[in-house]
C-alpha atoms as a PDB file:
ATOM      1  CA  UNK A   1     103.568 102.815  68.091  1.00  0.00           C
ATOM      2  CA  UNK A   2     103.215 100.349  70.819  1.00  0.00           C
ATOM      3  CA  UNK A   3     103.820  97.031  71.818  1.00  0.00           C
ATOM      4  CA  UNK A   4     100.277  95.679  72.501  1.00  0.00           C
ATOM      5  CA  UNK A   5      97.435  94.416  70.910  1.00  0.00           C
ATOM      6  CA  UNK A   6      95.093  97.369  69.276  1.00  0.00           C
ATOM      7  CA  UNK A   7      91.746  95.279  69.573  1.00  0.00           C
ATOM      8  CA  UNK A   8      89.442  98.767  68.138  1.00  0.00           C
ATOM      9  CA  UNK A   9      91.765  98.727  65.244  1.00  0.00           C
ATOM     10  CA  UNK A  10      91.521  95.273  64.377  1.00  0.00           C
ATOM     11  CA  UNK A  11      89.655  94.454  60.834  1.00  0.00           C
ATOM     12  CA  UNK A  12      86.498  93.803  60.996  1.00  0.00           C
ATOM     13  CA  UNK A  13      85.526  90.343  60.980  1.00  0.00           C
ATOM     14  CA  UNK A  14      83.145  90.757  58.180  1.00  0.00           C
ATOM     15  CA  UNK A  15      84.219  91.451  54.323  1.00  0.00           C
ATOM     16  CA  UNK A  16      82.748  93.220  51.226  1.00  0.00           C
ATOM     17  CA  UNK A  17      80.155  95.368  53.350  1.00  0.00           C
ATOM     18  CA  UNK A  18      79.179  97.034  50.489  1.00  0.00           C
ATOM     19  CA  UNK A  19      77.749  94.028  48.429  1.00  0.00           C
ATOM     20  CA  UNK A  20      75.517  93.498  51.572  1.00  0.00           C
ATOM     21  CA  UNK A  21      71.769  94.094  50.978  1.00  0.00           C
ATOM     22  CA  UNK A  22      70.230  96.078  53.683  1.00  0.00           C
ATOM     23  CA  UNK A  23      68.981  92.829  56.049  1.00  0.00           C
ATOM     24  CA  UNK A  24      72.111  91.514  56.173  1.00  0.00           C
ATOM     25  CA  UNK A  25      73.765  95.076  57.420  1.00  0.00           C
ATOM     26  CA  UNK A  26      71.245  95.399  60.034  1.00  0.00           C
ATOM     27  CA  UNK A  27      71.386  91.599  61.113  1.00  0.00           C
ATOM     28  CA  UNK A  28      75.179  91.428  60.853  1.00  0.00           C
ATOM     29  CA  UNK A  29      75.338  94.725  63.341  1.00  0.00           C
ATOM     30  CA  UNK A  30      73.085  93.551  65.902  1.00  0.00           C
ATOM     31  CA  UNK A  31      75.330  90.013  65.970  1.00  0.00           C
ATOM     32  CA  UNK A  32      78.243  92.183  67.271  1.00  0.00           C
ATOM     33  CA  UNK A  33      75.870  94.343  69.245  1.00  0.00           C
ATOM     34  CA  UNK A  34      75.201  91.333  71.627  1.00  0.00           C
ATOM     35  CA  UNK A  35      78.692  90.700  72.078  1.00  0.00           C
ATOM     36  CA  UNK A  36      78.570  94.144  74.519  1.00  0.00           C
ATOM     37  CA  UNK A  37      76.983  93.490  77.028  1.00  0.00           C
ATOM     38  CA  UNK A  38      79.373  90.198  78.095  1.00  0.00           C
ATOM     39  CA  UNK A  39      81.842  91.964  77.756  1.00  0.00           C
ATOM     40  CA  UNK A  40      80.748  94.328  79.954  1.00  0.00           C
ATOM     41  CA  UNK A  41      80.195  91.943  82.598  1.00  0.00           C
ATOM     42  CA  UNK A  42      83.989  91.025  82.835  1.00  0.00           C
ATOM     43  CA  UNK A  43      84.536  94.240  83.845  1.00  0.00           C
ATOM     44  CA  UNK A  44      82.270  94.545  87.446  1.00  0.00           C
ATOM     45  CA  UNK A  45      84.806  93.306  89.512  1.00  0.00           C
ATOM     46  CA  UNK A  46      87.250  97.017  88.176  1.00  0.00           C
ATOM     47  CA  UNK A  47      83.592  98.774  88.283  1.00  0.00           C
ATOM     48  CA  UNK A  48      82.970  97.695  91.325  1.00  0.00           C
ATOM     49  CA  UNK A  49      85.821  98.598  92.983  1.00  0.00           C
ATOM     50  CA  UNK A  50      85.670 101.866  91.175  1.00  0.00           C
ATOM     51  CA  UNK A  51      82.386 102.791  92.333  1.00  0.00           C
ATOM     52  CA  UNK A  52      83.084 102.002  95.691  1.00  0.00           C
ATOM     53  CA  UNK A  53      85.993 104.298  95.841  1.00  0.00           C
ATOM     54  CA  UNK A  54      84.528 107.128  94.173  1.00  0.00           C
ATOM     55  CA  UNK A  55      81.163 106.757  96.528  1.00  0.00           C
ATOM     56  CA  UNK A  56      83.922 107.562  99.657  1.00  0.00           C
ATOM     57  CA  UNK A  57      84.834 110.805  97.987  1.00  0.00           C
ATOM     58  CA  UNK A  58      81.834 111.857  96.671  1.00  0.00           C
ATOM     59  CA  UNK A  59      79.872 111.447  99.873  1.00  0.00           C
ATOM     60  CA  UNK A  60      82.830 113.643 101.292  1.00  0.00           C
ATOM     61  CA  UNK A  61      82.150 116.449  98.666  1.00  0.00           C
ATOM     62  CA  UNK A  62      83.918 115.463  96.072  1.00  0.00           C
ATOM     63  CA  UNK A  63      83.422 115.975  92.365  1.00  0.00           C
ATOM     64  CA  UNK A  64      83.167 113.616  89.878  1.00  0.00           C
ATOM     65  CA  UNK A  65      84.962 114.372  86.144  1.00  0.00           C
ATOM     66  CA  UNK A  66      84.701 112.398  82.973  1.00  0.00           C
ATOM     67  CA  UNK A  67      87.086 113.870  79.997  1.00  0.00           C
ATOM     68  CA  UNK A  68      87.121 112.875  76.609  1.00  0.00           C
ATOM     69  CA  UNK A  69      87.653 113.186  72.820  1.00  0.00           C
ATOM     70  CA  UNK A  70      85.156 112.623  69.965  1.00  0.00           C
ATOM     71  CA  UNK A  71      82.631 110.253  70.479  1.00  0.00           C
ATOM     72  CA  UNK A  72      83.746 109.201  74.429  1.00  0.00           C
ATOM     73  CA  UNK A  73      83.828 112.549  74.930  1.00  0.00           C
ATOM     74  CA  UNK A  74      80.641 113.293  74.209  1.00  0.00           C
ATOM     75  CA  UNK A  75      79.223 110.381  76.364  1.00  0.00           C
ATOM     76  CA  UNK A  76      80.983 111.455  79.222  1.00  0.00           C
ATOM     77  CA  UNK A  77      79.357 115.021  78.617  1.00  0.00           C
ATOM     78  CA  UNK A  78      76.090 113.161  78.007  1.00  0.00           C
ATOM     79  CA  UNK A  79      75.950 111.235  80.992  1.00  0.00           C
ATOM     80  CA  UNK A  80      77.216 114.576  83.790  1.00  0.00           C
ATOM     81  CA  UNK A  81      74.316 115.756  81.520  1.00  0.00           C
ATOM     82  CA  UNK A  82      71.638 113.565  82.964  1.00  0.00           C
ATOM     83  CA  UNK A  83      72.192 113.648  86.581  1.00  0.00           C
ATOM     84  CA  UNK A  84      71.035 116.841  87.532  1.00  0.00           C
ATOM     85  CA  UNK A  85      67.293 116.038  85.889  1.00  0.00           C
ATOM     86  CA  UNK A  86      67.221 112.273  86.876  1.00  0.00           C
ATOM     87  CA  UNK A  87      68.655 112.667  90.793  1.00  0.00           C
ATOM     88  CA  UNK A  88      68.435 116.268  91.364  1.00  0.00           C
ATOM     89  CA  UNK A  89      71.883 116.954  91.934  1.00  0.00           C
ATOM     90  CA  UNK A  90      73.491 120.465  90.798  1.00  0.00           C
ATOM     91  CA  UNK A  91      75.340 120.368  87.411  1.00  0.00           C
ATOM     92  CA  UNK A  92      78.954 121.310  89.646  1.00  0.00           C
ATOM     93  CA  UNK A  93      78.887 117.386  90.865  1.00  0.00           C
ATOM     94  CA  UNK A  94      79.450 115.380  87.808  1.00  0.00           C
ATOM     95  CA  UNK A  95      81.273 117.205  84.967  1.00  0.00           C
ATOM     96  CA  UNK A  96      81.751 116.468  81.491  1.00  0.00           C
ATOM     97  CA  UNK A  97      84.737 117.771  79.907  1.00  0.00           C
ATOM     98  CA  UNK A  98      85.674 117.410  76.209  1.00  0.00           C
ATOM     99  CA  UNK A  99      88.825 118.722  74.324  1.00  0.00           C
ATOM    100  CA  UNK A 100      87.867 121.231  72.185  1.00  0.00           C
ATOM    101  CA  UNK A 101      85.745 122.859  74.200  1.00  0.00           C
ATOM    102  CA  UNK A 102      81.353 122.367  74.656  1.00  0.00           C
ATOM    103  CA  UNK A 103      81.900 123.316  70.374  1.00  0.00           C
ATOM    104  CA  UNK A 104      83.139 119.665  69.878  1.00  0.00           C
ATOM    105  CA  UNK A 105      79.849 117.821  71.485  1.00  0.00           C
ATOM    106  CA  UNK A 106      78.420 119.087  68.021  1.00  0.00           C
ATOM    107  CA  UNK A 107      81.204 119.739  65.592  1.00  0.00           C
ATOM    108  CA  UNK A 108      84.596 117.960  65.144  1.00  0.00           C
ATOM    109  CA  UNK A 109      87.619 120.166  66.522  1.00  0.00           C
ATOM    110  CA  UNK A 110      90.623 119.351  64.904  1.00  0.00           C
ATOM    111  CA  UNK A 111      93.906 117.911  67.012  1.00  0.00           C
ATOM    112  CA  UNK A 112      92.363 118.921  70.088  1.00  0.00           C
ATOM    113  CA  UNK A 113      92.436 115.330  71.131  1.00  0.00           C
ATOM    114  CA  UNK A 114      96.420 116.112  70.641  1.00  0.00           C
ATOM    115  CA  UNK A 115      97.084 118.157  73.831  1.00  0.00           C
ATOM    116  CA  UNK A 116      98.733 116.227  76.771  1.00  0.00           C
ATOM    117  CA  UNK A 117      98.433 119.341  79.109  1.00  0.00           C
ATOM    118  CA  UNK A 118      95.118 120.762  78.367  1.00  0.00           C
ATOM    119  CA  UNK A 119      92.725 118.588  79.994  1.00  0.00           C
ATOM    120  CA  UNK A 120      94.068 119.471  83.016  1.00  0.00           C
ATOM    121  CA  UNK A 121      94.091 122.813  82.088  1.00  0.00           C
ATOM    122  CA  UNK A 122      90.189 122.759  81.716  1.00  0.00           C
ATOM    123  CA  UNK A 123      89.831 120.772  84.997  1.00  0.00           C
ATOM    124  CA  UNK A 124      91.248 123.726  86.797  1.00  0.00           C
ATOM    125  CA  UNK A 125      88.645 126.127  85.222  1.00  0.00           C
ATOM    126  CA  UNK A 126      86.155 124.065  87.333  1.00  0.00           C
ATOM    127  CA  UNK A 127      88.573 124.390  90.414  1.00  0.00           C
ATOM    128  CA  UNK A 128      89.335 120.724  90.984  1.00  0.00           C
ATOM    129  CA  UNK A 129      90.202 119.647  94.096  1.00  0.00           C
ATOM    130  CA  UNK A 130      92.059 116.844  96.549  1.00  0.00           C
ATOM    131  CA  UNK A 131      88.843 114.802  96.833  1.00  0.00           C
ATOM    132  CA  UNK A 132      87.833 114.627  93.175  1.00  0.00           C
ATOM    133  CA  UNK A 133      87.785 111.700  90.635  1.00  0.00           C
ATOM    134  CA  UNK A 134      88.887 111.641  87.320  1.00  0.00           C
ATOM    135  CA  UNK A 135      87.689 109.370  84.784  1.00  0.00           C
ATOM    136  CA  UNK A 136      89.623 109.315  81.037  1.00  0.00           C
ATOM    137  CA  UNK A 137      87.229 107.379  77.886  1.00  0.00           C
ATOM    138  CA  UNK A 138      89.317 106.627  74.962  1.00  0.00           C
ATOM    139  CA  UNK A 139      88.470 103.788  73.164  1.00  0.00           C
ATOM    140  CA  UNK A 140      91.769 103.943  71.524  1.00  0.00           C
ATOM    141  CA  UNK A 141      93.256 104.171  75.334  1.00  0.00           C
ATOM    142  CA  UNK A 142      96.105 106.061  73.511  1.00  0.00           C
ATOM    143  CA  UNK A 143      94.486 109.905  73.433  1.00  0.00           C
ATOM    144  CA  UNK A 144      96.846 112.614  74.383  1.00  0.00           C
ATOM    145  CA  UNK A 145      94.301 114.929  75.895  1.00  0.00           C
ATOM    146  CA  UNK A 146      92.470 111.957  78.300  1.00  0.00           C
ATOM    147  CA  UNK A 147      96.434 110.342  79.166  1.00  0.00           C
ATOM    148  CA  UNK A 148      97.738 114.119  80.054  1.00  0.00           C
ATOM    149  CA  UNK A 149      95.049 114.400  82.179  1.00  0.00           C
ATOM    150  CA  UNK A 150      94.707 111.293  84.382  1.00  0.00           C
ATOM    151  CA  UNK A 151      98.389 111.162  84.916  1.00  0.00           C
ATOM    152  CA  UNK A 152      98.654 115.040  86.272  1.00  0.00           C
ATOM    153  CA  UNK A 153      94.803 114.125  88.053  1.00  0.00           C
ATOM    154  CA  UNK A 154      96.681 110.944  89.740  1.00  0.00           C
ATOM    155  CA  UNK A 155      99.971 112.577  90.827  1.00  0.00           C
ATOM    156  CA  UNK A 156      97.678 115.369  92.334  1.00  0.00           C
ATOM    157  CA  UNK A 157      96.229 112.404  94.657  1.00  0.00           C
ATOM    158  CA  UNK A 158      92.771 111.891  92.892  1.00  0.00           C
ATOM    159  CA  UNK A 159      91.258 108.641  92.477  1.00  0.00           C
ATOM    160  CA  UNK A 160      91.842 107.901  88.403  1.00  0.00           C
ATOM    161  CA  UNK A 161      90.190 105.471  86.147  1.00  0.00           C
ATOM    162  CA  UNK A 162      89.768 104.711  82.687  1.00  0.00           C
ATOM    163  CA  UNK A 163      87.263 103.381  80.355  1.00  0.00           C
ATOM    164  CA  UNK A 164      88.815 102.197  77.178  1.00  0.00           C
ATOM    165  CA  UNK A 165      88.154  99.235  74.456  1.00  0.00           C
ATOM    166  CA  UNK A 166      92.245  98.236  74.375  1.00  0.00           C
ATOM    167  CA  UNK A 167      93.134  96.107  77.235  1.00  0.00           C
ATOM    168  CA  UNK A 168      96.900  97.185  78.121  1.00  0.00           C
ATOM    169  CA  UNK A 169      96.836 100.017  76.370  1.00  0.00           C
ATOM    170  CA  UNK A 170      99.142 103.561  77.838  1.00  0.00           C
ATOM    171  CA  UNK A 171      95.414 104.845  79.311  1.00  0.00           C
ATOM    172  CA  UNK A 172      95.178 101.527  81.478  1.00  0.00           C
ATOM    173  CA  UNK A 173      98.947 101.785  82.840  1.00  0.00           C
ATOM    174  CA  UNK A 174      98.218 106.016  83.330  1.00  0.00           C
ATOM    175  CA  UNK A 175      95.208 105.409  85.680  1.00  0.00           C
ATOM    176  CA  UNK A 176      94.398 103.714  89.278  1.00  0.00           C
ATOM    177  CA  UNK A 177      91.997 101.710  88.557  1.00  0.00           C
ATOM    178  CA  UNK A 178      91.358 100.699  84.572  1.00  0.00           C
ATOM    179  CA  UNK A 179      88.105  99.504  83.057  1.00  0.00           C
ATOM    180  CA  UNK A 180      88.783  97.981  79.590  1.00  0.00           C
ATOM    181  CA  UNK A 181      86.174  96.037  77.592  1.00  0.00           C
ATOM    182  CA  UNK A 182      87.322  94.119  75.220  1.00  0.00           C
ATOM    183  CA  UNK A 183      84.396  94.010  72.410  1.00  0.00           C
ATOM    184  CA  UNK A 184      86.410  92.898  70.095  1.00  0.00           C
ATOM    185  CA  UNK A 185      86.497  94.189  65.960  1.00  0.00           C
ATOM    186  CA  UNK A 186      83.721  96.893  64.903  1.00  0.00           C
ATOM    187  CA  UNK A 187      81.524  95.693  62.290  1.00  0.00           C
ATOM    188  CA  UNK A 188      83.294  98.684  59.926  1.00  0.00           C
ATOM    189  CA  UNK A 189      86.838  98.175  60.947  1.00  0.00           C
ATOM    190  CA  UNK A 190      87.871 100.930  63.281  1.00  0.00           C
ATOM    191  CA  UNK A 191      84.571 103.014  63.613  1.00  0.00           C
ATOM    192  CA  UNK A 192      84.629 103.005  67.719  1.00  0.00           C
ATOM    193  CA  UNK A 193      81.369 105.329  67.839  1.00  0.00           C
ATOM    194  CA  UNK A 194      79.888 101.209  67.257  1.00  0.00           C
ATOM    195  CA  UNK A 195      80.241  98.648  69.651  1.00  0.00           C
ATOM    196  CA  UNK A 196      83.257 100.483  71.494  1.00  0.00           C
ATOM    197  CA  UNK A 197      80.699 103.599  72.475  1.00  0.00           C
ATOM    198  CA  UNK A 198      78.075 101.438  73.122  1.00  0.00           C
ATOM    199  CA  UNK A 199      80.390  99.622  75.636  1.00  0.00           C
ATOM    200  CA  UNK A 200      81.371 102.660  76.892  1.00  0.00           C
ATOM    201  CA  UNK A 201      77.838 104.177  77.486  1.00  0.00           C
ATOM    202  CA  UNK A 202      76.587 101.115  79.434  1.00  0.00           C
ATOM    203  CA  UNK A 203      79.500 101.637  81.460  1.00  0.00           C
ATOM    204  CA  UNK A 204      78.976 105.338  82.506  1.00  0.00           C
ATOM    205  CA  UNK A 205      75.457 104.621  83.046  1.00  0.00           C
ATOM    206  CA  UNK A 206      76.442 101.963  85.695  1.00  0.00           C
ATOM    207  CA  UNK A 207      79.247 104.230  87.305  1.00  0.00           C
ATOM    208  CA  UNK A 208      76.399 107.398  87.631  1.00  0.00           C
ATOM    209  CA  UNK A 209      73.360 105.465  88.730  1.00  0.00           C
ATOM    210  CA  UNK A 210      75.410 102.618  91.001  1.00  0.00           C
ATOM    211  CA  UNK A 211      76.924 106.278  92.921  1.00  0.00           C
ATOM    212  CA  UNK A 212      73.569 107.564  92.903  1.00  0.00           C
ATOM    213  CA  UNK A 213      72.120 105.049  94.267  1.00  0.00           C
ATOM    214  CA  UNK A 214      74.327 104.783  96.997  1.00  0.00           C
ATOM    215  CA  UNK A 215      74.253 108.098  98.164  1.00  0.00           C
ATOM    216  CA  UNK A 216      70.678 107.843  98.330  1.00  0.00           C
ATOM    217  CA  UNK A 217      68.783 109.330  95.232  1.00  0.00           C
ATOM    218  CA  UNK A 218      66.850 106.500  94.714  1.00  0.00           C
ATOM    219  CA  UNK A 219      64.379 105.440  97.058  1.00  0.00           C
ATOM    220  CA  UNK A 220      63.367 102.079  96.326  1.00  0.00           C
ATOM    221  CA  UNK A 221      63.320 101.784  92.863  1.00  0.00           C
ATOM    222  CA  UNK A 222      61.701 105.628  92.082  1.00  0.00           C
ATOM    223  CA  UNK A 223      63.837 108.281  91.031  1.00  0.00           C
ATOM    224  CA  UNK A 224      62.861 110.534  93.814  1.00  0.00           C
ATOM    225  CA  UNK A 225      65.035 113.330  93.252  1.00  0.00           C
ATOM    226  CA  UNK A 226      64.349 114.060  90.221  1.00  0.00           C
ATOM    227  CA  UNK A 227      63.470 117.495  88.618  1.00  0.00           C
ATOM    228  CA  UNK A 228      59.771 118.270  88.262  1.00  0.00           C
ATOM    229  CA  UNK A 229      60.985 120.226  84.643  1.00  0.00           C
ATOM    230  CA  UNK A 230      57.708 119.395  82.697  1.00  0.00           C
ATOM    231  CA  UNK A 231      54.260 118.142  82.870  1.00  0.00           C
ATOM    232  CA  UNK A 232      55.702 114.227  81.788  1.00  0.00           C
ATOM    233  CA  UNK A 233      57.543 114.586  84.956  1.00  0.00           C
ATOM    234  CA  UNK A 234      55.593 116.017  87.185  1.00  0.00           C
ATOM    235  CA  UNK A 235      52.857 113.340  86.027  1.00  0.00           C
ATOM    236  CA  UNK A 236      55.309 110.544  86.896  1.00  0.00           C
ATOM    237  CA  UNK A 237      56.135 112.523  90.619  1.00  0.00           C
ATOM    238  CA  UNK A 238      52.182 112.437  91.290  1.00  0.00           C
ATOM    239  CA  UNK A 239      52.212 108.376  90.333  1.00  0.00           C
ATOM    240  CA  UNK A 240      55.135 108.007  92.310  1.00  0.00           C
ATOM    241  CA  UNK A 241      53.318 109.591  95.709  1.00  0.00           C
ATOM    242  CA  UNK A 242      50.572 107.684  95.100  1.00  0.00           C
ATOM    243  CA  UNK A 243      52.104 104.442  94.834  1.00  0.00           C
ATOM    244  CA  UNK A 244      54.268 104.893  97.885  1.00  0.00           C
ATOM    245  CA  UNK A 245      51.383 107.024 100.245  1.00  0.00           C
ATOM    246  CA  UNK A 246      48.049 104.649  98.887  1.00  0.00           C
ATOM    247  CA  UNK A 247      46.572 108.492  98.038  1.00  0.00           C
ATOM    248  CA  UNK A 248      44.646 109.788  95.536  1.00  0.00           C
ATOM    249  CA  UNK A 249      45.874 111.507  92.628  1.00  0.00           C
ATOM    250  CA  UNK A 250      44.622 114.904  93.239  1.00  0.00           C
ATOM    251  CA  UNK A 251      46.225 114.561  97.063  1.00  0.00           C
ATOM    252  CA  UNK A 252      49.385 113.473  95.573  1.00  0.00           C
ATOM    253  CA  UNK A 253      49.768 115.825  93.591  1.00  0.00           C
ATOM    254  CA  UNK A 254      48.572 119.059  96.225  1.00  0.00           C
ATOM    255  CA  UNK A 255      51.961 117.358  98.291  1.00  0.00           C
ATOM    256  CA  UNK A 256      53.746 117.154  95.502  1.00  0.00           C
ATOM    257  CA  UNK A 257      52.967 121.185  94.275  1.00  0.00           C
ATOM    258  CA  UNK A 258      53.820 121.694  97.763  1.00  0.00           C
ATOM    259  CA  UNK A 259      56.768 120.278  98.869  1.00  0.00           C
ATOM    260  CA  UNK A 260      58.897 120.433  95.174  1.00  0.00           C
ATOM    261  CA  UNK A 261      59.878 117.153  94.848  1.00  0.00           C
ATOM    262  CA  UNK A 262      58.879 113.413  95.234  1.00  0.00           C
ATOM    263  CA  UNK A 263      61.250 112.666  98.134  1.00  0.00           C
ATOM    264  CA  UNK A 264      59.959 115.637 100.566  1.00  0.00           C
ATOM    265  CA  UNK A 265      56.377 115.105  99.037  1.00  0.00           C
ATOM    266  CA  UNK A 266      56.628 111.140 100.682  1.00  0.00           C
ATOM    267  CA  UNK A 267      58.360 112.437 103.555  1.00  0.00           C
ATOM    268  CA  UNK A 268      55.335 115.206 104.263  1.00  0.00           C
ATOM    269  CA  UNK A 269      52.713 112.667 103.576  1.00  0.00           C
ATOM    270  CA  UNK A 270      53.731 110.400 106.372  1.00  0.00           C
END
């Protein structure tokens, strides 16, 4: 199928997991579990670069996108999923996109992952645009669906980039800038939902919180955009004013019922 190296497919590099007792399951997982996050860290120099790039756009208007298939699909929907509580931002900014359709975060849609042209059709539902980004997750870094979609993203003139588990693969040759961790075999020889998603979730969260970050949702180290959705938040908003104002509680929390959120709460109390 290709001329490279297919690191997710690779056999495991343990045998006979079946005559393991429980212990040794669990111990021999988390051994490969702290290979991840080194191998992460090869990859901050592409990150870095990445974020940088996409911070220019975004800051412009643009739209971030993250499509999938399977399991990276759903962490790409799962992490669009969390800005919107944890910086305040409208769900239209980061977008999660999974072949198959919002039915495949729960259930398994057959050969949907097959389509070269659809991810792009799904893109234009959301009416993408010159200064959007596109980010494909494949682990395999050979999905139809995410490859369709990067390439037609790219020759629009969007800023591409990939996060995959096969170095060289056709996803890192299809994008602009290509993030590929190399975690090497999965403890059960090909399941990529293991140390591949793992890889791939500590990635997204640095893309999402690096950008918001820089386009100031954070102040300090307090999520001060965040939404005020239930009492465990609104709890941590009060804390948060009184930490930063040297209030009381009840005070903080009058500004807080006030103004709506931490940020203008802070901003008022001064």
């Amino acid at each position: 199928m290709s001329d490279y190296i297919k690191v997710t497919e690779s056999a495991s590099n343990y045998k006979d997991l079946e005559l393991m007792d429980t212990h040794k399951i669990l111990s021999s997982m988390n051994a490969e579990d702290q290979k991840i996050a080194a191998a992460v860290a090869l990859c901050i120099p592409e990150i870095t670069k990445f974020v940088d790039e996409l911070t220019e756009r975004f800051s412009k208007g643009g739209r971030l996108f993250y499509i999938g298939a399977g399991t990276s699909g759903r962490l790409g929907v799962l992490d669009a999923s969390e800005i919107p509580p944890t910086f305040g931002l409208p769900h239209t900014r980061v977008i999660g996109i999974i072949a198959g359709g919002d039915g495949a975060i729960r259930k398994s849609v057959e050969n949907a992952e097959d389509d070269a042209f659809q991810a792009w059709k799904d893109m234009e539902l959301e009416g993408i645009g010159a200064n959007d980004t596109v980010v494909g997750i494949a682990a395999s870094g050979t999905t139809p669906y995410v490859i369709g979609g990067v390439k037609k993203a790219k020759e629009n003139g969007l800023l591409t980039a990939c996060v995959t588990n096969n170095p060289g693969s056709p996803l890192t040759k299809a994008v602009a800038i290509a993030i590929a961790v190399n975690v090497g075999p999965e403890f059960v020889t090909g399941s990529t939902r293991m140390k591949s998603g793992t890889a791939q979730k500590l990635v997204l969260n640095m893309i999402s919180t690096a950008l918001m970050i820089k386009i100031g949702r954070v102040k300090g180290n307090k999520m001060v955009n965040m939404q005020l959705s239930n009492d465990k938040l609104v709890d941590r908003g009060v804390r948060y004013v009184v930490e930063e104002l040297k209030i009381d509680y009840d005070q903080a929390k009058i500004l807080l019922d006030k103004y709506g959120s931490v940020k203008n709460a802070i901003e008022a109390g001064r």
